[in-house]
N, C-alpha and C. Protein backbone atom coordinates (compact mmCIF):
# COMPACT_ATOMS: atom_id res chain seq x y z
N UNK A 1 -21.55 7.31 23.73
CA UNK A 1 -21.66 6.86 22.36
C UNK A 1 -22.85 5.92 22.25
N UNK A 2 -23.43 6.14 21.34
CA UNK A 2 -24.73 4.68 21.06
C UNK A 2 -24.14 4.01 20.24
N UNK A 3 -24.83 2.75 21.00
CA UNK A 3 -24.47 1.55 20.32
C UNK A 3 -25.76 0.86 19.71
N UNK A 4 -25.18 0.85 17.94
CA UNK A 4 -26.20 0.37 17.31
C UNK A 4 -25.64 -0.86 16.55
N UNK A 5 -26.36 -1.82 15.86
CA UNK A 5 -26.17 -2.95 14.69
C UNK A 5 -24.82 -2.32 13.82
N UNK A 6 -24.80 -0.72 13.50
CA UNK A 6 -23.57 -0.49 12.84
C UNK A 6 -22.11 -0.78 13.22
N UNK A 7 -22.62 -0.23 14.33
CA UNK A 7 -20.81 0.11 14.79
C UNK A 7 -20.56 -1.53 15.25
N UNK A 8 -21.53 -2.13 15.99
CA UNK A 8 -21.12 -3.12 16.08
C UNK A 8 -20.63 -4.39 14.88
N UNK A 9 -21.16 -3.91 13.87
CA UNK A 9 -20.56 -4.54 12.62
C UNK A 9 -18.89 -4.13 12.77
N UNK A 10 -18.89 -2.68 12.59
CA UNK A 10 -17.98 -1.93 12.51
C UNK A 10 -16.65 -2.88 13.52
N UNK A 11 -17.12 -2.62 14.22
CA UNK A 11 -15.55 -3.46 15.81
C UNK A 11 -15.78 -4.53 15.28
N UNK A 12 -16.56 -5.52 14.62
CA UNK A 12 -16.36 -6.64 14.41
C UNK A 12 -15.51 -6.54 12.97
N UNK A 13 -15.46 -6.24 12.24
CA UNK A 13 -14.48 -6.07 10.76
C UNK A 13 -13.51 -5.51 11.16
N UNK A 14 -13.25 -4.90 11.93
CA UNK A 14 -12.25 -3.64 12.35
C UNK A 14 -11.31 -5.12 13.41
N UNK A 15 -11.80 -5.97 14.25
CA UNK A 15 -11.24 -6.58 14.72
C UNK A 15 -10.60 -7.95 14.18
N UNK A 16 -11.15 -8.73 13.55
CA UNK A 16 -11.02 -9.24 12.03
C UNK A 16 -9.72 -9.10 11.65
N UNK A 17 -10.34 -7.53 10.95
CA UNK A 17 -8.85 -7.36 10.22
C UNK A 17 -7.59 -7.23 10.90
N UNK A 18 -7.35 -6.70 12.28
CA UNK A 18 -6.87 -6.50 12.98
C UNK A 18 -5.74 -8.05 13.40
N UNK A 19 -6.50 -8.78 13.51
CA UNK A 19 -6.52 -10.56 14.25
C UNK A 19 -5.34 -10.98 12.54
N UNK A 20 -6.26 -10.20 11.63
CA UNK A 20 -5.47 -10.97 10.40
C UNK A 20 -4.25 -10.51 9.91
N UNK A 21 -4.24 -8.90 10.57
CA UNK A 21 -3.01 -8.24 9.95
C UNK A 21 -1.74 -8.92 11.18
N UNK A 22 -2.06 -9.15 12.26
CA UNK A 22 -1.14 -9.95 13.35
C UNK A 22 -0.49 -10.99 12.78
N UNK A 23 -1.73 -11.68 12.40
CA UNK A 23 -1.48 -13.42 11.88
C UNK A 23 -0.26 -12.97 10.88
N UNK A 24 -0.87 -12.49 9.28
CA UNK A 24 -0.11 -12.46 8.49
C UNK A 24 1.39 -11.99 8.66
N UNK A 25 1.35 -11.06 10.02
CA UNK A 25 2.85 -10.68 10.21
C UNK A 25 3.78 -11.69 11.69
N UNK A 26 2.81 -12.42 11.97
CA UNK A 26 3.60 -13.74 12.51
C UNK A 26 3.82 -14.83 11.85
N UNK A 27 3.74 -14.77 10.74
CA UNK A 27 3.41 -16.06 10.07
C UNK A 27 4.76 -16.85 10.05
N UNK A 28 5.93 -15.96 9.61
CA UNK A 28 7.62 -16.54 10.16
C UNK A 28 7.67 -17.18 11.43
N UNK A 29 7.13 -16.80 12.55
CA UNK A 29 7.30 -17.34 13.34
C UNK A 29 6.91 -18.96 13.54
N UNK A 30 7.71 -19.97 13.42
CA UNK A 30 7.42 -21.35 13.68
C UNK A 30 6.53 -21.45 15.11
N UNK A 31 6.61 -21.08 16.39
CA UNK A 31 6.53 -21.27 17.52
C UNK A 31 4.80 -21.06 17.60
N UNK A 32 4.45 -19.77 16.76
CA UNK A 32 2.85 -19.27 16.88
C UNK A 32 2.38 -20.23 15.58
N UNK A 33 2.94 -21.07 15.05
CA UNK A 33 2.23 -21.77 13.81
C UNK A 33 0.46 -21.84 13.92
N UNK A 34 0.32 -22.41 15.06
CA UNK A 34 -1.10 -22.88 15.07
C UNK A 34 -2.26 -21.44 15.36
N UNK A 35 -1.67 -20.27 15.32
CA UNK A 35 -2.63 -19.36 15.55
C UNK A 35 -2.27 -18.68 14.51
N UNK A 36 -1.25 -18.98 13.65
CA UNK A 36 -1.51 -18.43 12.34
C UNK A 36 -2.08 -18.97 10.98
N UNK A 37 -1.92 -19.99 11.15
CA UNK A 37 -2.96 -21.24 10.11
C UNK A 37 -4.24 -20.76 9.96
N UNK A 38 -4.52 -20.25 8.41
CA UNK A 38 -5.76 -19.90 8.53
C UNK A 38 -6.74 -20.83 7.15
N UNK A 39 -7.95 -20.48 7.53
CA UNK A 39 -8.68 -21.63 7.01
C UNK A 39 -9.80 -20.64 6.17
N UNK A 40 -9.99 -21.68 4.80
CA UNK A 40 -10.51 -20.42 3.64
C UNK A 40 -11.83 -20.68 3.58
N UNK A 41 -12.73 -19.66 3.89
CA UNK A 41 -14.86 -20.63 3.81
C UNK A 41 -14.73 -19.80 2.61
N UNK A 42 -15.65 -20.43 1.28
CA UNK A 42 -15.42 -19.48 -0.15
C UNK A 42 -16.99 -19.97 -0.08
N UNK A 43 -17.91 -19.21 -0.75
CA UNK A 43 -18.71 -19.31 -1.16
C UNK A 43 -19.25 -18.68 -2.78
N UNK A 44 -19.83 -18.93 -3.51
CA UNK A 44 -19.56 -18.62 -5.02
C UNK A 44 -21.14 -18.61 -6.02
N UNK A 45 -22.16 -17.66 -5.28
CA UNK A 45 -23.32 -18.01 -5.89
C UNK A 45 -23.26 -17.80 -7.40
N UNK A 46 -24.09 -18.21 -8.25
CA UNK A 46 -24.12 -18.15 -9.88
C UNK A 46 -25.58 -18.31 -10.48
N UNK A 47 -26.11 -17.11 -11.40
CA UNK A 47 -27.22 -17.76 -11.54
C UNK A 47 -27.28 -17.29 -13.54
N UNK A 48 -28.03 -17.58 -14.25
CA UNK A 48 -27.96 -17.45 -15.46
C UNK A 48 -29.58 -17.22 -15.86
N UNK A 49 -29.90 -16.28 -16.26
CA UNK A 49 -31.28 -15.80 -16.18
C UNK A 49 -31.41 -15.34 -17.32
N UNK A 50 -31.35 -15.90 -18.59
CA UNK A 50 -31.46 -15.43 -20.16
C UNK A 50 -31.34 -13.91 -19.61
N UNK A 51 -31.99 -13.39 -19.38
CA UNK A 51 -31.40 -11.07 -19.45
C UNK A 51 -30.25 -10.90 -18.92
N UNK A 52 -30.15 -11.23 -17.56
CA UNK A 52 -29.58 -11.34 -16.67
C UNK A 52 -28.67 -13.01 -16.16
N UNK A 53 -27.31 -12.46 -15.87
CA UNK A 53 -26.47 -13.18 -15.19
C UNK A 53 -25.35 -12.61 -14.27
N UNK A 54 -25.18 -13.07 -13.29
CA UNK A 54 -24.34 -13.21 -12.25
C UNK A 54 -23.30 -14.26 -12.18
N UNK A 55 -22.08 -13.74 -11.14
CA UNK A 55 -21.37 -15.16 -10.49
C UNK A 55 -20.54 -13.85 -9.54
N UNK A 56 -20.47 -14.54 -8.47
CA UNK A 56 -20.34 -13.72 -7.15
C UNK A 56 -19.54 -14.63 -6.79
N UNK A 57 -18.42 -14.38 -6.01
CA UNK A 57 -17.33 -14.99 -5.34
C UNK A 57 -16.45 -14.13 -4.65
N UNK A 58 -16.78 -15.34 -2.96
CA UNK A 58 -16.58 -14.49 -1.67
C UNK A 58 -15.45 -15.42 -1.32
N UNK A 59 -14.53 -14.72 -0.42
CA UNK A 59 -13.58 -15.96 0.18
C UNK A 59 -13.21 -15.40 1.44
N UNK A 60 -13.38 -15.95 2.37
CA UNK A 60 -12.80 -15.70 3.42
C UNK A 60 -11.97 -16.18 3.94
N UNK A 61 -11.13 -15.64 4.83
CA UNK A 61 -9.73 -16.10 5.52
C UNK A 61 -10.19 -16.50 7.05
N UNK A 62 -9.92 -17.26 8.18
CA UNK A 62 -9.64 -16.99 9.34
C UNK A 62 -9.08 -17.93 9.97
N UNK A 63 -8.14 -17.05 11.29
CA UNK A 63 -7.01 -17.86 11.45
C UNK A 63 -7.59 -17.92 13.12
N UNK A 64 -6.53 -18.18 14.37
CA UNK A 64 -7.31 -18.35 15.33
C UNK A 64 -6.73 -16.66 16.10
N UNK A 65 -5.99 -16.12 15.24
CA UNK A 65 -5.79 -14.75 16.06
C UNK A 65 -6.68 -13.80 15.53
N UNK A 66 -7.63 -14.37 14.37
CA UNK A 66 -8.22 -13.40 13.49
C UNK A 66 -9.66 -13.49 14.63
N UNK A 67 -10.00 -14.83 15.16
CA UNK A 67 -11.01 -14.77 16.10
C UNK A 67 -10.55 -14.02 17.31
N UNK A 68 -9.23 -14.29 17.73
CA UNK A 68 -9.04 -13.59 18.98
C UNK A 68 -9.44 -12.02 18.60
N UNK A 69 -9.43 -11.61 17.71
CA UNK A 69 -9.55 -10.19 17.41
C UNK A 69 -11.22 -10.11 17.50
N UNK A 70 -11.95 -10.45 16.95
CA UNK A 70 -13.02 -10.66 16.54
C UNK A 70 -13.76 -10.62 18.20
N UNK A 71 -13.34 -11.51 19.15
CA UNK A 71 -14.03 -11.41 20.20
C UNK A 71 -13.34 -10.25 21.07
N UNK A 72 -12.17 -9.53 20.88
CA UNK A 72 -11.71 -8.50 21.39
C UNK A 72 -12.65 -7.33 21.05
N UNK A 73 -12.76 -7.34 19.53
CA UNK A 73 -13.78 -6.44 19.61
C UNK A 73 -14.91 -6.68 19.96
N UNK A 74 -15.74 -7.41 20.13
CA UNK A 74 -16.84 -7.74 20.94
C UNK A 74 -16.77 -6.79 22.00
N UNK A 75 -15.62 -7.61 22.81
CA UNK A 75 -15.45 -7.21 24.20
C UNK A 75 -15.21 -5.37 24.22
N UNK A 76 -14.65 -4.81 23.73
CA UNK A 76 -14.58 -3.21 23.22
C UNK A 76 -15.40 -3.12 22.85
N UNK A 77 -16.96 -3.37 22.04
CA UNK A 77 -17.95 -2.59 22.22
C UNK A 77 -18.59 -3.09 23.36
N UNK A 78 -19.04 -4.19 23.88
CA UNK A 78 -19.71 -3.97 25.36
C UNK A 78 -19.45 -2.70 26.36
N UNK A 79 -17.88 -2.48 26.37
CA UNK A 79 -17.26 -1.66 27.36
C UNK A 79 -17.80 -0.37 27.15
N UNK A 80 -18.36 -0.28 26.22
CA UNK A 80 -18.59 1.20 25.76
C UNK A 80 -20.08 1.55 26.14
């Protein structure tokens, strides 16, 4: 398989989501609390250009299983 900038995007979202769909389904669990706590980066550009206007709003989630995923996939595309 080649490995290009895509796919490696690719295992990285793919792992992500992966890390987040875990989290969100441990989240009952008291014991894993601290690897399900996740933390929100939002960013919200806006611009107003008499023709033209925008407002864009991003939010992200991540928890610390959402990174464990994230470097799992790392590690799964090196292997390849």
């Amino acid at each position: 398989m080649k490995k290009n900038f895509g796919m490696l995007l690719l295992f990285l979202l793919l792992g992500w989501l992966a890390g987040a769909w875990i989290a969100k389904a441990l989240q009952p669990v008291k014991a894993v609390a601290f690897l399900t706590k996740a933390t929100t980066i939002r960013w919200s550009p806006q611009a107003d250009l008499d023709i033209i206007s925008y407002d864009i709003s991003l939010q992200f989630q991540m928890s610390l299983l959402s990174l464990i995923g994230i470097i799992a996939a790392v590690w799964l595309y090196r292997r390849l």
